[in-house]
Protein backbone atom coordinates (compact mmCIF):
# COMPACT_ATOMS: atom_id res chain seq x y z
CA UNK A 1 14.01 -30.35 -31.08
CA UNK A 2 10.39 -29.56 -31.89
CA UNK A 3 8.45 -30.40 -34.84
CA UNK A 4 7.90 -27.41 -37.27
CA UNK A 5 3.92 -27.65 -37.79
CA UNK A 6 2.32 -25.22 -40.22
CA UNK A 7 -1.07 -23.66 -40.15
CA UNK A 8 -2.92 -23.09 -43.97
CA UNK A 9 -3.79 -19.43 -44.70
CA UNK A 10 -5.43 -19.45 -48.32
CA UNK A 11 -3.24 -20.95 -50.61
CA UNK A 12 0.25 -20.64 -48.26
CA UNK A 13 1.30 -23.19 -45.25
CA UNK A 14 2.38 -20.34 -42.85
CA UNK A 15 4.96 -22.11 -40.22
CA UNK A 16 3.78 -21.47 -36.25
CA UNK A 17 7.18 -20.00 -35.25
CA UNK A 18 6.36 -19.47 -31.08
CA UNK A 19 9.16 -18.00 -29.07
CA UNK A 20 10.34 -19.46 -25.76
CA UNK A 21 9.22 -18.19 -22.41
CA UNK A 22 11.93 -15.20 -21.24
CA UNK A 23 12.10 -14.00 -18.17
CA UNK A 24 9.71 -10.95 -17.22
CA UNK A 25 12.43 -8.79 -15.72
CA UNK A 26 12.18 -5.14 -16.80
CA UNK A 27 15.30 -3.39 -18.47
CA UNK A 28 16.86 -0.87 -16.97
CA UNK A 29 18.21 3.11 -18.56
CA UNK A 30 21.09 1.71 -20.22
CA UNK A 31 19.60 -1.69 -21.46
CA UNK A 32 16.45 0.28 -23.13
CA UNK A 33 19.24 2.78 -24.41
CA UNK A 34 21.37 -0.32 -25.89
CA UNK A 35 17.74 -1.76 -27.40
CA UNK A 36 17.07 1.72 -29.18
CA UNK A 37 20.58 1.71 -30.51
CA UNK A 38 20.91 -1.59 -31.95
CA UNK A 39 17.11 -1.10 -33.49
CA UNK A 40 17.93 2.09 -35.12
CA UNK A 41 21.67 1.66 -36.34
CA UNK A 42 22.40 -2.03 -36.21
CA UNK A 43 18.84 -3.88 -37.27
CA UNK A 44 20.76 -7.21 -38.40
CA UNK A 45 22.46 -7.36 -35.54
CA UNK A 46 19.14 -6.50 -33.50
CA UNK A 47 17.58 -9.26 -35.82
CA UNK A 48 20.02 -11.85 -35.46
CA UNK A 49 19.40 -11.60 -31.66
CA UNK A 50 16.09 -11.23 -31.77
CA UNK A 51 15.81 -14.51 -33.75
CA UNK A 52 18.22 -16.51 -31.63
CA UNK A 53 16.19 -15.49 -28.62
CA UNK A 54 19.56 -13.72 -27.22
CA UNK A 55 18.30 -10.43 -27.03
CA UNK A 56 16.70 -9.94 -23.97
CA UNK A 57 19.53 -11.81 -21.88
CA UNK A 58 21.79 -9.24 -24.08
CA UNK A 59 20.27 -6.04 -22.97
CA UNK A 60 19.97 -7.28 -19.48
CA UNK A 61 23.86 -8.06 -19.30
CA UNK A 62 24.54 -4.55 -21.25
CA UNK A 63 22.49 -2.84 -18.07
CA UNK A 64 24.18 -4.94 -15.71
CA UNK A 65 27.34 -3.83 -16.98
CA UNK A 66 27.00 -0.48 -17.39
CA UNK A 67 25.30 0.04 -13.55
CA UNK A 68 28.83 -1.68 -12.51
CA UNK A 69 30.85 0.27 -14.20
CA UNK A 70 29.42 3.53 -12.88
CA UNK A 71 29.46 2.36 -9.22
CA UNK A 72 33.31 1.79 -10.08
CA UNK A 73 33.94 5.19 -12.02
CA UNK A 74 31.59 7.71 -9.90
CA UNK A 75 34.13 7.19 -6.61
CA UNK A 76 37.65 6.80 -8.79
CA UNK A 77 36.90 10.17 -10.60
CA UNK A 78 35.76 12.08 -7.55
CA UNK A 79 39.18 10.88 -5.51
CA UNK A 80 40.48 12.07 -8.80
CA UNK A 81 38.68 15.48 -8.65
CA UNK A 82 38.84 16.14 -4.91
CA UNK A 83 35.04 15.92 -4.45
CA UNK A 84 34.75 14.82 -0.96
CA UNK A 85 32.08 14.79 1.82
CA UNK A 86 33.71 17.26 3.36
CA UNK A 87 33.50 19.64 0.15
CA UNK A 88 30.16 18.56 0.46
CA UNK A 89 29.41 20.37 3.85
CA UNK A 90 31.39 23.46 2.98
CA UNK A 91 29.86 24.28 -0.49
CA UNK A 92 26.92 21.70 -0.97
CA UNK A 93 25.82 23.76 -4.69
CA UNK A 94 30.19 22.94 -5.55
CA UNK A 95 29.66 19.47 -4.85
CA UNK A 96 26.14 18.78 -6.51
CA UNK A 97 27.50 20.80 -9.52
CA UNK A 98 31.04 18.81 -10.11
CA UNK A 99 29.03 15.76 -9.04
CA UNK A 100 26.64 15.67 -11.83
CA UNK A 101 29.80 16.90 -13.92
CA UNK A 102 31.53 13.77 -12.89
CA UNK A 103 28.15 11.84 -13.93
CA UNK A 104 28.05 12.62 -17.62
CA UNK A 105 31.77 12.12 -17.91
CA UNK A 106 31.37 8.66 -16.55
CA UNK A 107 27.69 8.10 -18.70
CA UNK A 108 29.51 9.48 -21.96
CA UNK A 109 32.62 6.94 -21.45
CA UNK A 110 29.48 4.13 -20.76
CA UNK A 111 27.47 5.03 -23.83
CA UNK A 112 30.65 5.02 -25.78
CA UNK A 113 32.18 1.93 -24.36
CA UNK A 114 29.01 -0.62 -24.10
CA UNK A 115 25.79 1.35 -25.51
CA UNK A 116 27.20 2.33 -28.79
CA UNK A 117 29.33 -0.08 -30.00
């Protein structure tokens, strides 16, 4: 473990608290959304992982998550709903409409599920 050294600032000994390298790997929709959250509505929760140095791996897992649970819920709801390719070619405005209807569904059940909780 490293040595705790402090720096004097006036009268105070201010520890030099440094943070470990992280990985530069930019977050993604929902792991940005999952960063607001927990800084607005959960802030010892955010703090806790900010401190421990988990947050960053915590977001990207949240994103990670979240972009493989829609690539498993998009196709299972539009079996569900009938929206096929070959919808697709008939009535292309049908199918881009009850597409991004199937979307939300799936987001809202994500944002519930791993964003907001």
């Amino acid at each position: 473990m490293n040595e705790l050294t402090y720096r004097q600032t006036g009268d105070y000994l201010i520890p030099n608290l440094t943070l470990s390298e992280q990985e530069e790997k930019p977050l993604g929709k929902y792991g940005r959304m999952r960063k607001t959250y927990l800084k607005e509505h959960r802030p010892i929760l955010w703090n806790q992982l900010l401190l421990s140095e988990s947050l960053y791996p915590h977001l990207r897992e949240i994103d990670a998550t979240a972009n493989r649970r829609m690539e498993q819920m998009l196709p299972e709801l539009m079996k569900r709903s009938g929206v096929t390719e070959a919808l697709k070619a008939q009535d292309p405005l049908t199918w881009v409409g009850m597409m991004n209807n199937l979307k939300a569904q799936a987001e809202e059940i994500i944002l519930t599920e791993l964003i907001f909780s």
